[in-house]
Protein backbone atom coordinates (compact mmCIF):
# COMPACT_ATOMS: atom_id res chain seq x y z
CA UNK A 1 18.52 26.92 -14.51
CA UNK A 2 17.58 29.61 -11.98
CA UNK A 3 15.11 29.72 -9.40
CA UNK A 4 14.37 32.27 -6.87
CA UNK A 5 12.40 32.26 -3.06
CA UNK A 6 11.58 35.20 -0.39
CA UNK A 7 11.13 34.02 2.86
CA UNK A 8 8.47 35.80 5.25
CA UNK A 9 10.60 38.92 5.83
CA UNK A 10 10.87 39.60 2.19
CA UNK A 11 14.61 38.31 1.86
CA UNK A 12 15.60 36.61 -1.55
CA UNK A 13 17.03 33.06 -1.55
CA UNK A 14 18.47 32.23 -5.10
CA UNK A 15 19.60 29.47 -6.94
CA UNK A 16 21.84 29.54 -9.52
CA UNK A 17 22.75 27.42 -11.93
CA UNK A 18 24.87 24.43 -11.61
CA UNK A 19 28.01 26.56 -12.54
CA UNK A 20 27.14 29.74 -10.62
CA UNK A 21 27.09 30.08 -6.96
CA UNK A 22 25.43 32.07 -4.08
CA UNK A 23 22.31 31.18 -2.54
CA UNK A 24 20.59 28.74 0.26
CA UNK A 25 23.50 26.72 1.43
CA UNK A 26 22.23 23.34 1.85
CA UNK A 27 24.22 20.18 3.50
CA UNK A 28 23.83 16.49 4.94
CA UNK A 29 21.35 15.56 2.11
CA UNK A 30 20.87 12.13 0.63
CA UNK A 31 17.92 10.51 -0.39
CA UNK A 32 15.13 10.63 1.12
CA UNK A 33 15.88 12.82 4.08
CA UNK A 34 13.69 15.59 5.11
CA UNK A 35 15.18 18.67 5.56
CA UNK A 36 14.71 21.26 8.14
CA UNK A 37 16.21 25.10 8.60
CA UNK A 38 19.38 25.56 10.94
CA UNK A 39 19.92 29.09 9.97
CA UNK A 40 19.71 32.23 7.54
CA UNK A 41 19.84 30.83 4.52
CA UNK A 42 20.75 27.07 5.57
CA UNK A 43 18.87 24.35 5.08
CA UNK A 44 19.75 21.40 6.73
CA UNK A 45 19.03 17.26 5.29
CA UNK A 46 18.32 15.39 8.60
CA UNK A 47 19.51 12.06 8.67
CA UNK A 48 17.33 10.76 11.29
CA UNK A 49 14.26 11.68 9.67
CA UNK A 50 13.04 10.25 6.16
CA UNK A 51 10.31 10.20 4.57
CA UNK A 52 10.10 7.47 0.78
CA UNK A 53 7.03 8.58 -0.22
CA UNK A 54 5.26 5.77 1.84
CA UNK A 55 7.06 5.41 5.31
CA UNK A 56 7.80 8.39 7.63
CA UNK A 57 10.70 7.19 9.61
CA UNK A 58 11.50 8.83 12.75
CA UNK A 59 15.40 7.22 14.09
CA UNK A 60 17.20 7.56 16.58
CA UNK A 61 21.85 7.77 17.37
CA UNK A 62 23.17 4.16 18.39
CA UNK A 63 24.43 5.38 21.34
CA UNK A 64 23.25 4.68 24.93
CA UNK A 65 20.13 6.69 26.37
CA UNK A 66 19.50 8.37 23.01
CA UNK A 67 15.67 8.45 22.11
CA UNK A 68 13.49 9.65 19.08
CA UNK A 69 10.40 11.00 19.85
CA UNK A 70 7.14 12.06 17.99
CA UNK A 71 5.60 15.42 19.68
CA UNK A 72 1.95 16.38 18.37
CA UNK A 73 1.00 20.13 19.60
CA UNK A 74 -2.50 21.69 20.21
CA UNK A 75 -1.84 25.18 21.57
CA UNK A 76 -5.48 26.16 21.90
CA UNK A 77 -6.98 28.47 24.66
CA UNK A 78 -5.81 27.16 27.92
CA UNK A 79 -9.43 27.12 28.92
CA UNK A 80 -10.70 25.13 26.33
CA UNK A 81 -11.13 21.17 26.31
CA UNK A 82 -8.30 20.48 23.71
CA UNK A 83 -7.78 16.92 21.45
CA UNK A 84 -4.70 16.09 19.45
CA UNK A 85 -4.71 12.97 17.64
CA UNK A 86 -3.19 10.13 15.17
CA UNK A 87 -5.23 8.03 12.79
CA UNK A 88 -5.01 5.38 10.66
CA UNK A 89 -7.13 4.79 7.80
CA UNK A 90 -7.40 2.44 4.88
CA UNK A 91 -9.33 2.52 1.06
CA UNK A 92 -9.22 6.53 1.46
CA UNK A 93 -8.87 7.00 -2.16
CA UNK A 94 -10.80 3.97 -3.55
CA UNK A 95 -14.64 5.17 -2.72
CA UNK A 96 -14.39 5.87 0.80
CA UNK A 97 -12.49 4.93 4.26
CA UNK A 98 -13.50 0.95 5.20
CA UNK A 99 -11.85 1.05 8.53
CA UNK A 100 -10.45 3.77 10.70
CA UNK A 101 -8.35 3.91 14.24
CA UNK A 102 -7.66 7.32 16.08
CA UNK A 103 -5.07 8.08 19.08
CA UNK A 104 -6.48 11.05 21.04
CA UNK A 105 -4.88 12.63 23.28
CA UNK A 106 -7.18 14.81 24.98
CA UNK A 107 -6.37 17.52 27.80
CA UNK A 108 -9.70 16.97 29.74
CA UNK A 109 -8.64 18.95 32.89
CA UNK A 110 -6.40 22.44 34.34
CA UNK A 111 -6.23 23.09 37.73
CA UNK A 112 -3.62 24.61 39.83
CA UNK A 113 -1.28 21.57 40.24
CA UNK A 114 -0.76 21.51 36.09
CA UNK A 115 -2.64 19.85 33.54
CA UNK A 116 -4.53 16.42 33.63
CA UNK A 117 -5.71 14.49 30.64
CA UNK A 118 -6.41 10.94 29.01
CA UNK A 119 -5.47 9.12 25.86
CA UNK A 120 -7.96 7.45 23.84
CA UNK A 121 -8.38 4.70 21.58
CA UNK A 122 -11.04 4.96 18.64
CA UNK A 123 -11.64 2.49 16.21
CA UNK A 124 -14.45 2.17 13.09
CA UNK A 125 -15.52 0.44 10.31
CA UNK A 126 -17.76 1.57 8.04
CA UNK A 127 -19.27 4.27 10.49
CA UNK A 128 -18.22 7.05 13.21
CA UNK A 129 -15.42 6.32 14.91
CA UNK A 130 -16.70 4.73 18.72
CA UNK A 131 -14.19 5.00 21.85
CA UNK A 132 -12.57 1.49 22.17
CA UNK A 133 -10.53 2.13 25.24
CA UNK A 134 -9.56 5.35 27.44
CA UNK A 135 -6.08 5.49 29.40
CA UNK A 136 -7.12 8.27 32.24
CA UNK A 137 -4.56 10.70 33.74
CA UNK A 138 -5.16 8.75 37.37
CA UNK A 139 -4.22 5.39 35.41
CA UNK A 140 -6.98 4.02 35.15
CA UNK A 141 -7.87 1.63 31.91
CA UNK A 142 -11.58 1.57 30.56
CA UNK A 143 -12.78 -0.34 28.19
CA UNK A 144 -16.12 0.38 26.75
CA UNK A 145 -16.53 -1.77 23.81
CA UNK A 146 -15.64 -4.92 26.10
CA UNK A 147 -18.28 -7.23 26.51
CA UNK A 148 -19.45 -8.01 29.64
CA UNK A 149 -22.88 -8.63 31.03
CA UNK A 150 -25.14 -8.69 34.68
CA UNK A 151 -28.57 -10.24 34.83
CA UNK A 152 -30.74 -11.55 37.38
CA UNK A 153 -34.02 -12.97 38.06
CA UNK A 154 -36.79 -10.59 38.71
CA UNK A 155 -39.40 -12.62 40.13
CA UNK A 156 -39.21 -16.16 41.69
CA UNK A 157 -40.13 -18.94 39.58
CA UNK A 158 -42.28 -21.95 41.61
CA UNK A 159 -42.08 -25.24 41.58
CA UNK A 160 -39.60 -25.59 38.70
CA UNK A 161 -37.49 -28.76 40.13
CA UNK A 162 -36.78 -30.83 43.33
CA UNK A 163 -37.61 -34.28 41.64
CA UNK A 164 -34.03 -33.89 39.53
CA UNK A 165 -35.60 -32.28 37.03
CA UNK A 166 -33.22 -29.92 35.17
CA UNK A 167 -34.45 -26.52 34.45
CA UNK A 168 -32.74 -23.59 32.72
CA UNK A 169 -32.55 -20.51 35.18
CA UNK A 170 -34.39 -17.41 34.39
CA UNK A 171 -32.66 -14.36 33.96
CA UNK A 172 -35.07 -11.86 32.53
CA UNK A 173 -33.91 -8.87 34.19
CA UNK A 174 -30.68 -7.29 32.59
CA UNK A 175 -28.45 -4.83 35.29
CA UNK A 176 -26.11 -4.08 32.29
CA UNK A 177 -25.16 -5.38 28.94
CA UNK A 178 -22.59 -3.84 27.67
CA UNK A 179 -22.16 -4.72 24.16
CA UNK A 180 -25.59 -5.94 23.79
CA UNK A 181 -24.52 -9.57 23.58
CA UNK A 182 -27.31 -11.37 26.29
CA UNK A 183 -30.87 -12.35 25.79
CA UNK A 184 -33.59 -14.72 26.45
CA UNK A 185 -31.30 -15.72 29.53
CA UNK A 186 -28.32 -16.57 26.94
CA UNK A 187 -25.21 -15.12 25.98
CA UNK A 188 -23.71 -14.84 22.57
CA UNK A 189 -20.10 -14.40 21.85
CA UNK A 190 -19.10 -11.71 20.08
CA UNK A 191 -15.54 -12.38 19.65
CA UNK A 192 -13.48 -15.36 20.09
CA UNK A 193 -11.43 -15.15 23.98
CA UNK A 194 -11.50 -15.85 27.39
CA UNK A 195 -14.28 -15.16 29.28
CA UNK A 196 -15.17 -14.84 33.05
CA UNK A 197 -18.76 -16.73 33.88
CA UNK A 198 -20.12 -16.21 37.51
CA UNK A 199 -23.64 -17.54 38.61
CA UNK A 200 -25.27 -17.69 41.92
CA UNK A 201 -28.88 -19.48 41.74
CA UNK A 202 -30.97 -19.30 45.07
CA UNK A 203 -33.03 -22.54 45.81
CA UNK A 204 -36.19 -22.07 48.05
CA UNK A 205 -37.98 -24.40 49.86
CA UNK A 206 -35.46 -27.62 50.36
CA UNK A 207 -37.03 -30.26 52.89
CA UNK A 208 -34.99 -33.18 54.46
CA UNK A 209 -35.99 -35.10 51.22
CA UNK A 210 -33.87 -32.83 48.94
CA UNK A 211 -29.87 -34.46 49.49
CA UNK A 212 -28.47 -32.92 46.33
CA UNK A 213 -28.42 -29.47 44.06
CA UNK A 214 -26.31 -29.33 41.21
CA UNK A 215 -25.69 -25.65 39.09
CA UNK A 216 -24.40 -25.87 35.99
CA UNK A 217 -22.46 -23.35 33.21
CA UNK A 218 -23.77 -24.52 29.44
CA UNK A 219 -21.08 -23.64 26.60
CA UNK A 220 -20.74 -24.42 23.46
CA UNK A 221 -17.43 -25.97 24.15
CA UNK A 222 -17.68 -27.46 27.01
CA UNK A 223 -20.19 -27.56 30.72
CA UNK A 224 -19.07 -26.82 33.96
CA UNK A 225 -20.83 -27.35 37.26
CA UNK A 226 -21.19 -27.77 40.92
CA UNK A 227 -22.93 -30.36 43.26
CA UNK A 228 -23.54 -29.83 46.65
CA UNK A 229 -24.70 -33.29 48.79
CA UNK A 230 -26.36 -32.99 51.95
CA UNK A 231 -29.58 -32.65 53.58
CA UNK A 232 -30.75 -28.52 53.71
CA UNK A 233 -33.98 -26.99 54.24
CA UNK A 234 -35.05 -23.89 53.58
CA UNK A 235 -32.97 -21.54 51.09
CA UNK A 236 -29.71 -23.03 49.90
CA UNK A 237 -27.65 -20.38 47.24
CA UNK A 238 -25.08 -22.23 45.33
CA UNK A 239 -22.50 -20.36 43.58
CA UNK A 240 -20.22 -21.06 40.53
CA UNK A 241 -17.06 -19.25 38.51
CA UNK A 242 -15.07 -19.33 36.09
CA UNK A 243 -12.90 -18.77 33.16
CA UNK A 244 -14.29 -20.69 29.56
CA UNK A 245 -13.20 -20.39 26.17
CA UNK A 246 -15.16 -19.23 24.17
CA UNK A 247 -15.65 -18.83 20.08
CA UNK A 248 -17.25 -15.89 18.42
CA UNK A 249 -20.92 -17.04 18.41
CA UNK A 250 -20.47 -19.61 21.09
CA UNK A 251 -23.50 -19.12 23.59
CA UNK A 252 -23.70 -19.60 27.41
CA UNK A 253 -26.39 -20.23 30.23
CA UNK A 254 -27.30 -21.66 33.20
CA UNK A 255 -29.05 -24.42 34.18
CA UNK A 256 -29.82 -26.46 37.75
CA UNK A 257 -31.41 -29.06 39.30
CA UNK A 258 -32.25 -30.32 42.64
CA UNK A 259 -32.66 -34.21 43.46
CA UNK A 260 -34.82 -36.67 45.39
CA UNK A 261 -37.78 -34.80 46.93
CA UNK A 262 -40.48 -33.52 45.92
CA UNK A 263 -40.66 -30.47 42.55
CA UNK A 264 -41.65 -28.11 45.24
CA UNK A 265 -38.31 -26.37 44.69
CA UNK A 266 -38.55 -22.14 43.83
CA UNK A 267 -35.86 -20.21 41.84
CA UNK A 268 -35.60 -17.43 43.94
CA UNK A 269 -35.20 -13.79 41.71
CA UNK A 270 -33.45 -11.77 45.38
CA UNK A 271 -30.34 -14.12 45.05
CA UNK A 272 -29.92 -15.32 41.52
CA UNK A 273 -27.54 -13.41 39.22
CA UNK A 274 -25.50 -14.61 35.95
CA UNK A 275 -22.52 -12.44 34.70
CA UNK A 276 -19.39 -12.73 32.02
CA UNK A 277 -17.23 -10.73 30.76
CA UNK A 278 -14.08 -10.69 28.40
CA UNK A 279 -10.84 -10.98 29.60
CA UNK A 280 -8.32 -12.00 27.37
């Protein structure tokens, strides 16, 4: 059996049969290799780069300071903003994609000194891709999809304790909420981590009577708080961090409570704040 090729310059590259001879030399092939030209009419089976129909395998030599190395080109205009990218998809032939994930690398910036851009994480399921996390050029890590949350009191609520009576703190007013995960002065877990809880409540109008204020951190799995003893009039703030455990759907708030005095005590809205955010 004979079969016969011209390459782009209108040169013939036959085959012969088994018994004949002539042709595209070909050498190092075994299975699965992929095979690459080395010269006029050689063709070349690389051994460091395979392909079984389901795994592209890029390898590397044994020896010492020898790397392998994947290199994706875009050689657009040099003006333009320019993306090259990797992604990962799943159920593409079974009635549509369920889940995707893109690498982007995306030249953002030229300037005299050379080129400057960022690589990007994208990640989707059942919709448009959204950006998951950016690596910029400066080193800088964002993280967009990360939950995290600021609120704070707008106006000052009166008369809400001072008598020990335990009141959850407003926080009606949202600074940001990104992820969309507080509400109704309560937030929801979306995933299952660590998160970071700071709170600052601001008590006015403590007399001599008032010799305790407590703040406390409501979770689902546990409560943490802070008492501070003492006689203090006037505005007191009371602060409180730190790091809970959360599980996806776990909620967290804020309550306080100021003891034996009068309920004359105001929730302040200039100097009470609640935030979170994910960490780990």
């Amino acid at each position: 059996m004979a079969w016969t090729f011209y390459n782009s310059d209108g040169q013939r590259l036959v085959k012969q049969s088994s018994s004949g001879g002539g042709g595209v030399s070909l050498s190092g092939s075994t299975n699965n290799t992929i095979t690459t030209v080395t010269g006029a009419c050689a063709i070349q089976g690389e051994a460091d780069l395979t392909f079984d129909g389901t795994t592209l395998s890029i390898l590397s030599d044994t020896g010492t300071g020898n790397t392998a190395g994947l290199n994706i080109y875009n050689d657009g205009a040099a003006s333009a903003c320019r993306k090259s990218f990797i992604r990962f998809a799943q159920n593409r032939t079974t009635g549509g994609e369920t889940s995707t994930a893109w690498i982007y690398g995306n030249l953002s910036t030229i300037s005299c000194s050379g080129y400057k851009g960022d690589l990007q994480l994208l990640t989707a399921c059942n919709g448009a891709p959204s950006l998951a996390m950016k690596l910029q050029s400066c080193g800088a890590v964002l993280k967009p999809a990360t939950p995290a949350f600021l609120a704070r009191n707008s106006a000052k609520d009166c008369n809400v304790t001072g008598n020990g009576t335990i009141v959850t703190v407003d926080f009606n007013s949202e600074v940001f909420d990104q992820g969309a995960n507080f509400a109704c002065d309560v937030f929801t877990a979306p995933v299952t981590g660590r998160y970071l809880m700071t709170t600052i409540v601001e008590y006015q109008g403590n007399t001599t009577c008032h010799n305790r204020r407590d703040v406390w951190l409501y979770t689902s799995n546990r409560n943490y708080g802070t008492v501070m003893n003492g006689s203090r009039t006037g505005t007191v703030q009371q602060g409180l961090s730190m790091i809970v455990d959360m599980d996806a759907c776990d909620t967290a708030y804020v309550r306080g409570n100021v003891y034996d005095g009068g309920q004359v005590i105001d929730i302040a809205s200039c100097g009470t704040y609640f935030s979170g955010a994910l960490i780990a």
